[in-house]
C-alpha atoms as a PDB file:
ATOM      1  CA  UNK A   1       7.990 -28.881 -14.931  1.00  0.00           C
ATOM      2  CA  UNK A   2       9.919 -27.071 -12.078  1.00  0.00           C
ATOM      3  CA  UNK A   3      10.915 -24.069 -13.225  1.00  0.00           C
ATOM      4  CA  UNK A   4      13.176 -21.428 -11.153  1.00  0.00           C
ATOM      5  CA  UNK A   5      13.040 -17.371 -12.041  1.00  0.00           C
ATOM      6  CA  UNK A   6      15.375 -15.205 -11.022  1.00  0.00           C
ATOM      7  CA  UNK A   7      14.367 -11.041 -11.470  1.00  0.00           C
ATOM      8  CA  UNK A   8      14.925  -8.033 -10.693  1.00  0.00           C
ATOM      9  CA  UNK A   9      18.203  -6.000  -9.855  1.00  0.00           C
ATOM     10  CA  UNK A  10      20.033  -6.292  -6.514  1.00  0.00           C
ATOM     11  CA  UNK A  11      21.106  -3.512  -4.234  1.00  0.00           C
ATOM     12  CA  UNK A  12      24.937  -3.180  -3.030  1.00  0.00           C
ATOM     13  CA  UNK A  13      24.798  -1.223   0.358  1.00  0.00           C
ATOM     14  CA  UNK A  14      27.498   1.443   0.540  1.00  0.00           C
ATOM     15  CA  UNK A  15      25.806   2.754   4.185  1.00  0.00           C
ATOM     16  CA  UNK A  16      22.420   2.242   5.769  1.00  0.00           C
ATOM     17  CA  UNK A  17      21.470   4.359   3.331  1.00  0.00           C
ATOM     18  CA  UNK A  18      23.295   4.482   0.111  1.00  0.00           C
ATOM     19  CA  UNK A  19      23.449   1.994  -2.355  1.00  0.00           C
ATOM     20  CA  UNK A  20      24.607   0.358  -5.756  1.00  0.00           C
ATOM     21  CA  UNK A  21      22.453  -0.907  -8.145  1.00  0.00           C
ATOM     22  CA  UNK A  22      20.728  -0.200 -11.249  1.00  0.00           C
ATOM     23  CA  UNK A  23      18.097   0.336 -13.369  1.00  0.00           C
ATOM     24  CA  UNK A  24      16.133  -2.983 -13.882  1.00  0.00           C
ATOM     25  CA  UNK A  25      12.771  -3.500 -13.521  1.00  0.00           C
ATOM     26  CA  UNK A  26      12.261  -7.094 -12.895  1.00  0.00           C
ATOM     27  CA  UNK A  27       9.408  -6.595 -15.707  1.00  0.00           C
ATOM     28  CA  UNK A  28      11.549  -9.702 -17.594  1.00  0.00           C
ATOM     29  CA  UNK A  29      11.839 -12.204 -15.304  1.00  0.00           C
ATOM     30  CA  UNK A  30       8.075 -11.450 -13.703  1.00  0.00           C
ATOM     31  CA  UNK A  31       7.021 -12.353 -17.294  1.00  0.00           C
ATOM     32  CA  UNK A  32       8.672 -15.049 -17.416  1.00  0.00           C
ATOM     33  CA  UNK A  33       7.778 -16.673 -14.460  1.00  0.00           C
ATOM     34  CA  UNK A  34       3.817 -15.770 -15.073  1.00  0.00           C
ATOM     35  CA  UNK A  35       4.405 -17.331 -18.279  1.00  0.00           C
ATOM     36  CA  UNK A  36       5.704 -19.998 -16.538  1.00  0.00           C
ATOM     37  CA  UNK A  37       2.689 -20.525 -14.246  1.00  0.00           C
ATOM     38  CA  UNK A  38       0.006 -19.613 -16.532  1.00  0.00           C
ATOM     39  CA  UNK A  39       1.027 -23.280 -18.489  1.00  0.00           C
ATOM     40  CA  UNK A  40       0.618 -25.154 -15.910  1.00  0.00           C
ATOM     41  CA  UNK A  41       4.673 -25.266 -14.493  1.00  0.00           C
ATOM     42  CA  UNK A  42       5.185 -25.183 -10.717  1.00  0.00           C
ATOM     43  CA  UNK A  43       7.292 -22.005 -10.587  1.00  0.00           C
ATOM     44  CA  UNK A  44       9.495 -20.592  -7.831  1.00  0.00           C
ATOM     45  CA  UNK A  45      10.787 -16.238  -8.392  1.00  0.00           C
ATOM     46  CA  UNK A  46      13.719 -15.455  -6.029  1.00  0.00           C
ATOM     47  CA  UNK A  47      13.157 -11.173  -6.838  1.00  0.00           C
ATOM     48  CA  UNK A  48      15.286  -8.515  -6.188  1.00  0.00           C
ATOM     49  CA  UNK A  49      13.754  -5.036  -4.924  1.00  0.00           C
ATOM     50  CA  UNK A  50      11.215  -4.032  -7.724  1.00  0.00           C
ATOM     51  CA  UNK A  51       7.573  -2.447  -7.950  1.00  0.00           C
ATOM     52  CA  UNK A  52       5.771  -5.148  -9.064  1.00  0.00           C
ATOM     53  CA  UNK A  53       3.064  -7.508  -7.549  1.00  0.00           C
ATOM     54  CA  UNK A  54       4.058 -11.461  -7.422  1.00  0.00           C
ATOM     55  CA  UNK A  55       2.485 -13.324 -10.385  1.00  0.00           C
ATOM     56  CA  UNK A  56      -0.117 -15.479  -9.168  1.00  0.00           C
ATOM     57  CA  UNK A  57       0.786 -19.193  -8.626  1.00  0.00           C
ATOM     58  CA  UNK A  58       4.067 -17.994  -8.019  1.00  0.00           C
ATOM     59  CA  UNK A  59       6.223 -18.939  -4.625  1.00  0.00           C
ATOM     60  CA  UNK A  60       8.160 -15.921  -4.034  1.00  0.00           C
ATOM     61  CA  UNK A  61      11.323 -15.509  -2.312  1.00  0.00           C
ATOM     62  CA  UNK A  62      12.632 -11.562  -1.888  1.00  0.00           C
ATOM     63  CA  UNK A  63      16.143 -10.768  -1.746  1.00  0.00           C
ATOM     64  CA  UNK A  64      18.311  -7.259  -2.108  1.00  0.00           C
ATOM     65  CA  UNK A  65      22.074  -8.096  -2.307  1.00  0.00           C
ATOM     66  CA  UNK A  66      23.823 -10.382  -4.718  1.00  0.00           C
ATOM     67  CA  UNK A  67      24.872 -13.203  -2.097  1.00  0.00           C
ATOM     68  CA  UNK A  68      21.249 -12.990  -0.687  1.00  0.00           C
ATOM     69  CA  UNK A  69      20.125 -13.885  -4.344  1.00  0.00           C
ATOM     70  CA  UNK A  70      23.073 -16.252  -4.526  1.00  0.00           C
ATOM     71  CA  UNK A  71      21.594 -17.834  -1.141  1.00  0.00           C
ATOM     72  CA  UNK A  72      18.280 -18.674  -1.841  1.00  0.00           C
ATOM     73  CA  UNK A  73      19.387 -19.572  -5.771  1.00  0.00           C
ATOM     74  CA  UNK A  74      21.900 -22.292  -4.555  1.00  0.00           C
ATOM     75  CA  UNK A  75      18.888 -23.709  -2.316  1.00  0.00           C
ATOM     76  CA  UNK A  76      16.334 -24.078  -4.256  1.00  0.00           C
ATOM     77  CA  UNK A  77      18.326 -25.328  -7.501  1.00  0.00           C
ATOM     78  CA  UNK A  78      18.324 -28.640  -6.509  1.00  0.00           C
ATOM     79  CA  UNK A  79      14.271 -28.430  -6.377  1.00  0.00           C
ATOM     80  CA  UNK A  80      14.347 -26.922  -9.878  1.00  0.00           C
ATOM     81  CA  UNK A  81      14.659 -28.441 -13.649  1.00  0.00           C
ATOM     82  CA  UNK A  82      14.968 -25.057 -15.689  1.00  0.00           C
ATOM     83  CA  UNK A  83      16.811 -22.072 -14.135  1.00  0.00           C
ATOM     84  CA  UNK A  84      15.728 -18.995 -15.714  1.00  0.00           C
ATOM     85  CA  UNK A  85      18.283 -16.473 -14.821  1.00  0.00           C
ATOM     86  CA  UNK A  86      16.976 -12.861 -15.738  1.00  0.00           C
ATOM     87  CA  UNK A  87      17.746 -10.760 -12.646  1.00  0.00           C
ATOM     88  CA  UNK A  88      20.364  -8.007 -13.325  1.00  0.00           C
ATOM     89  CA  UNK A  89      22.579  -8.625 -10.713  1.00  0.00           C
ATOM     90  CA  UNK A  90      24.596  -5.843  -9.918  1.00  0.00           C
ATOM     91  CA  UNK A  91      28.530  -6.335 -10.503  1.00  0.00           C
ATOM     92  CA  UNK A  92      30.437  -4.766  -8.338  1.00  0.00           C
ATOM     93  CA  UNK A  93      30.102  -4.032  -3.940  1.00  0.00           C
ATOM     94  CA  UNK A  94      31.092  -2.082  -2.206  1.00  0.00           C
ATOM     95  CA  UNK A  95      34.425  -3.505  -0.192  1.00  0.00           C
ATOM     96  CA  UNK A  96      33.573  -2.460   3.112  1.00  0.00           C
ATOM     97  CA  UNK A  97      29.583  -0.975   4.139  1.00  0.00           C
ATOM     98  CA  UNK A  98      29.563   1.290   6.788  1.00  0.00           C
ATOM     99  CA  UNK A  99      27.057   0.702   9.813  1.00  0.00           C
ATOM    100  CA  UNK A 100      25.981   4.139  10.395  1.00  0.00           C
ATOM    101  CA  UNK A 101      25.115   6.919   7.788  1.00  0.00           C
ATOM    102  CA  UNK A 102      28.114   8.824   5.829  1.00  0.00           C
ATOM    103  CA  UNK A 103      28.088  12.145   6.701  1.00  0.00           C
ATOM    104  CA  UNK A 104      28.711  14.150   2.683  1.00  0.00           C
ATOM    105  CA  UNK A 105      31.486  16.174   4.290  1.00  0.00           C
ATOM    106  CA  UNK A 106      33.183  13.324   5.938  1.00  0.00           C
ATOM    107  CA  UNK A 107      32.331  10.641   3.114  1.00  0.00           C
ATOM    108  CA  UNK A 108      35.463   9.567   1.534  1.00  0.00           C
ATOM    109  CA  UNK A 109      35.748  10.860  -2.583  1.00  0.00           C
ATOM    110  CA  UNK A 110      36.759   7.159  -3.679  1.00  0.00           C
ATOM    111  CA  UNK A 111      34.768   4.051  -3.113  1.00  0.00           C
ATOM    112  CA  UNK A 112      36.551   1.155  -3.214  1.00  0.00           C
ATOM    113  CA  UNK A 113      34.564  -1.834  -4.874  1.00  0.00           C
ATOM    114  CA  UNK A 114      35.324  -5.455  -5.078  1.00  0.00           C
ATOM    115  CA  UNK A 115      33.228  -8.116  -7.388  1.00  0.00           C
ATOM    116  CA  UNK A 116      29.622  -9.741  -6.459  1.00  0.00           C
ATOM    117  CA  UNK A 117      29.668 -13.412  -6.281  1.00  0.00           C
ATOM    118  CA  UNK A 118      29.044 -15.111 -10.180  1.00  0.00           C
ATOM    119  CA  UNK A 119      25.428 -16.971  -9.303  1.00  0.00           C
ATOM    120  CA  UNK A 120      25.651 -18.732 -12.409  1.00  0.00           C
ATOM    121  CA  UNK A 121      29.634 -19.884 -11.489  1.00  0.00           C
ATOM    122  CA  UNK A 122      28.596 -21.041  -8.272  1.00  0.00           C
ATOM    123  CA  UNK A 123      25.826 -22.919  -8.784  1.00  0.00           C
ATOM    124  CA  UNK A 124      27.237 -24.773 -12.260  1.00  0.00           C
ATOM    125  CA  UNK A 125      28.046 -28.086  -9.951  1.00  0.00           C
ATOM    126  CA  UNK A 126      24.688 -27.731  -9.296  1.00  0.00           C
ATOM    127  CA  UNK A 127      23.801 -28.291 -13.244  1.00  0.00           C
ATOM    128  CA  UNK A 128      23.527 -32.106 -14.042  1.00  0.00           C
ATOM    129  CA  UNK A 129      20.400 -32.363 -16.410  1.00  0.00           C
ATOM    130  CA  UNK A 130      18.857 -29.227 -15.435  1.00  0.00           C
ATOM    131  CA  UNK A 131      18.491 -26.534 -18.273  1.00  0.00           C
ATOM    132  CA  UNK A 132      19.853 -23.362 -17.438  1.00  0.00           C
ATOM    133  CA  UNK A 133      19.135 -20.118 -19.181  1.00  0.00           C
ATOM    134  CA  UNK A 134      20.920 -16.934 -18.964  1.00  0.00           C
ATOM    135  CA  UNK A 135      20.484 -13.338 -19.845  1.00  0.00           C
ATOM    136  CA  UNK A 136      22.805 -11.004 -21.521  1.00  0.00           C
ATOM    137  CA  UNK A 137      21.842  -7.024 -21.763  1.00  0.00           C
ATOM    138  CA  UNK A 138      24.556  -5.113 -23.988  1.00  0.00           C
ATOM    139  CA  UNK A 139      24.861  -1.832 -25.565  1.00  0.00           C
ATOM    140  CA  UNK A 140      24.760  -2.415 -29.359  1.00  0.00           C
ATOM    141  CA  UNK A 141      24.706  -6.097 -30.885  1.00  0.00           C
ATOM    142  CA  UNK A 142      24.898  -7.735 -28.146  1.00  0.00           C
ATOM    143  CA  UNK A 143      25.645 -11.135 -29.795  1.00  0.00           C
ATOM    144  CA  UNK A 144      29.054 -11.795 -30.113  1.00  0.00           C
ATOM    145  CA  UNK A 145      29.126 -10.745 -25.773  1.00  0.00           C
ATOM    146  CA  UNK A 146      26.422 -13.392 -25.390  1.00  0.00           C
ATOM    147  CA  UNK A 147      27.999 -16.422 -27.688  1.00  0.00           C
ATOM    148  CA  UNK A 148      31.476 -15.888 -25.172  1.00  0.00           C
ATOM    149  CA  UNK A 149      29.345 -15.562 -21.845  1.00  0.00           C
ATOM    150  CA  UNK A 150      27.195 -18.987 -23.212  1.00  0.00           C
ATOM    151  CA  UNK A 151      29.911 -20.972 -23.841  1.00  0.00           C
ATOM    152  CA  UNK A 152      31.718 -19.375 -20.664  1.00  0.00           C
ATOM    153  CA  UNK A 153      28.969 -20.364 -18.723  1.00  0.00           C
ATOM    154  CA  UNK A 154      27.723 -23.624 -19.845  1.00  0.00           C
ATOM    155  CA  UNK A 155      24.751 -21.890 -20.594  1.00  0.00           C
ATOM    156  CA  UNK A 156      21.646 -24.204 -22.529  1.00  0.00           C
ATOM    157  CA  UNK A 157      20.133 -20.817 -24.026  1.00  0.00           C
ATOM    158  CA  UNK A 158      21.138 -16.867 -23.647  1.00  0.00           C
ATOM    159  CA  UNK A 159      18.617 -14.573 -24.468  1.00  0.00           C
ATOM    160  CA  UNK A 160      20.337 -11.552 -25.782  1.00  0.00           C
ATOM    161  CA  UNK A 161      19.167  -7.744 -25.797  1.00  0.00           C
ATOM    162  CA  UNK A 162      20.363  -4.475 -26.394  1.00  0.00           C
ATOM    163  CA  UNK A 163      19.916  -2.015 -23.849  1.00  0.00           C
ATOM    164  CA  UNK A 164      20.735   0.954 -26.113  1.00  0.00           C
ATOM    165  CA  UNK A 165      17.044   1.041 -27.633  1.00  0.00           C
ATOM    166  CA  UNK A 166      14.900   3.268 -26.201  1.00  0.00           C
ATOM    167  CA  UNK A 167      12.421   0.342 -27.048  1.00  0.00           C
ATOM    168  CA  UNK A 168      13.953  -2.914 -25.755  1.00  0.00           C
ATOM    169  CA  UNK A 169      16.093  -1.532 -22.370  1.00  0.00           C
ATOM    170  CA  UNK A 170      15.295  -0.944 -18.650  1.00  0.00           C
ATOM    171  CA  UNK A 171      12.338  -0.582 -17.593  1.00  0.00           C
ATOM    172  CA  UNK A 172       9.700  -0.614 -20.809  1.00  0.00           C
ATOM    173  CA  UNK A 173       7.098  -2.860 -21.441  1.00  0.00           C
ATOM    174  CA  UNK A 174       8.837  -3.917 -24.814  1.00  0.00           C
ATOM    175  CA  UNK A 175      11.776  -6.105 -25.492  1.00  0.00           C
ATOM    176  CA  UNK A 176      13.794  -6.843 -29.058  1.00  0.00           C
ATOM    177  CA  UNK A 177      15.781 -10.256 -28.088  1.00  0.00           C
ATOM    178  CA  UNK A 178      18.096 -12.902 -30.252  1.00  0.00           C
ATOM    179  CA  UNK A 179      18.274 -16.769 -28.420  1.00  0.00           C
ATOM    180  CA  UNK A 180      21.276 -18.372 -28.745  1.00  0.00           C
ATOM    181  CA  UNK A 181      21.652 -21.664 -28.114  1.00  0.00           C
ATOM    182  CA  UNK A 182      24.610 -24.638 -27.453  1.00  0.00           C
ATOM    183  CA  UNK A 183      23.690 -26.110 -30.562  1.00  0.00           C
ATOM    184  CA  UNK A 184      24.554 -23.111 -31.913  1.00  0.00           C
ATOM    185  CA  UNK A 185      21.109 -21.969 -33.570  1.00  0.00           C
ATOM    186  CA  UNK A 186      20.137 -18.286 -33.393  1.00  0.00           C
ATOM    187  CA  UNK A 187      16.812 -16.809 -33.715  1.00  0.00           C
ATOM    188  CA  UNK A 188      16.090 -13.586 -33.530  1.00  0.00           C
ATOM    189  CA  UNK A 189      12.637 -12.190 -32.360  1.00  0.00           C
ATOM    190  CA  UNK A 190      10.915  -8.949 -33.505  1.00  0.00           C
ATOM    191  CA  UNK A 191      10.015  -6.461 -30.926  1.00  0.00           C
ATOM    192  CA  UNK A 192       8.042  -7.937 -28.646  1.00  0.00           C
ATOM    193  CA  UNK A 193       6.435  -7.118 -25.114  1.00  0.00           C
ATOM    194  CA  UNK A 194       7.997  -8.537 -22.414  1.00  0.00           C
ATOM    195  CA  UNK A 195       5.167 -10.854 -21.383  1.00  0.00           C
ATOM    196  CA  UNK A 196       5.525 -12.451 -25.204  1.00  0.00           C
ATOM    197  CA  UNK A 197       9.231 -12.445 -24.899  1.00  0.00           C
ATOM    198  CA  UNK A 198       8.289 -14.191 -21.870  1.00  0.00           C
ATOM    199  CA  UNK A 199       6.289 -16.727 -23.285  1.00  0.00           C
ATOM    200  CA  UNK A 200       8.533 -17.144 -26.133  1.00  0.00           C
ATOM    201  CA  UNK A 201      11.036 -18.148 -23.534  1.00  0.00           C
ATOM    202  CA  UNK A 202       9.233 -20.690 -21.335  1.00  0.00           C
ATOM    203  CA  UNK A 203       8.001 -22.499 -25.112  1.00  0.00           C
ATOM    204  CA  UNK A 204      11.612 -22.491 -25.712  1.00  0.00           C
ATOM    205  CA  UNK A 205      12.179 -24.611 -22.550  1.00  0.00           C
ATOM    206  CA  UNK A 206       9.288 -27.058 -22.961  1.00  0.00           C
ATOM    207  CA  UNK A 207      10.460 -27.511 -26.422  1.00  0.00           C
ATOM    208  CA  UNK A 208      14.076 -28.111 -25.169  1.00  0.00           C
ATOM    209  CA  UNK A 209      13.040 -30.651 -22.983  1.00  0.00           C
ATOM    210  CA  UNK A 210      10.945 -32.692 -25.213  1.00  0.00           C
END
């Protein structure tokens, strides 16, 4: 199967210098996509900025803004037949970026932000018989946020977390995750690391499909 990743946060530049972002490791969406690759899936990873070395078997594309990721998303979509959609894209940009470096006396106290593009709005012409899957990171239960953005969406599967524990946030090795699914099925996993999470994920999608 062709299976797209998406990982990673994105960075909002305020000034050649500055930016917006936050706190994602791309630890999620690397495991899936290694997941991917280690059963035998050709697998594509369009990354935002993170630490981490590119799975192997693994065509990478690196982005750092939102419409970059949007970009190369909307491209290579049509290649794809699962869209795995766990980058943390950041939600708000900065409304104008300024070409040179802010000077902190001169910087101005309010920044005024305007929305990222919605990848996952955009690209839902795109759909047809391809199986997308979404992510949904929330302080607390996170499920009754995820069952409004699935069905918002058009979303095959969510896989739903809650940042909150210390165990299952940014930028650990471990995740705790619920999938919820347009059926309307829920399962919820125990805590897991993010490469079984991972794996979890991509068994979901072969499962879906047959």
């Amino acid at each position: 199967m062709r299976i797209l990743v998406t990982a990673g946060p994105t960075r909002e530049p305020i000034d050649p210098v500055r930016f917006i972002s936050n706190r994602s490791s791309g630890k999620m969406g690397y495991a899936v996509a290694r997941a991917a690759a280690q059963r035998g899936h050709e697998v594509r990873l369009v990354s935002g900025p993170v630490a981490l070395p590119a799975p192997d078997g693994v065509a990478l594309t690196r982005v750092t803004t939102a419409q970059e990721m949007l970009a190369a998303v909307a491209a290579q979509t049509p290649w794809c037949e699962a869209l795995v959609m766990a980058a943390a894209v950041a939600d708000w940009r900065p409304a104008g970026v300024s070409a040179v470096k802010l000077k902190k006396r001169a910087a101005p106290l309010r920044l005024e932000l305007e929305p990222t593009p919605d990848i996952l709005r955009e690209i839902a012409p795109l759909k047809g018989r391809r199986l997308y899957v979404g992510f949904c990171a929330e302080s607390g239960d996170p499920r009754p946020e995820a069952r409004r953005k699935r069905a918002a969406k058009g979303l095959d599967l969510i896989v739903a977390n809650d940042i909150s524990r210390a165990d299952a946030g940014f930028e650990v090795d471990t995740n705790q995750v619920w999938f919820i699914a347009a059926d309307g099925t829920e399962r919820e996993l125990p805590l897991l690391s993010k490469e079984a999470v991972g794996r979890e994920i991509v068994l979901w999608i072969e499962s879906f499909r047959r």
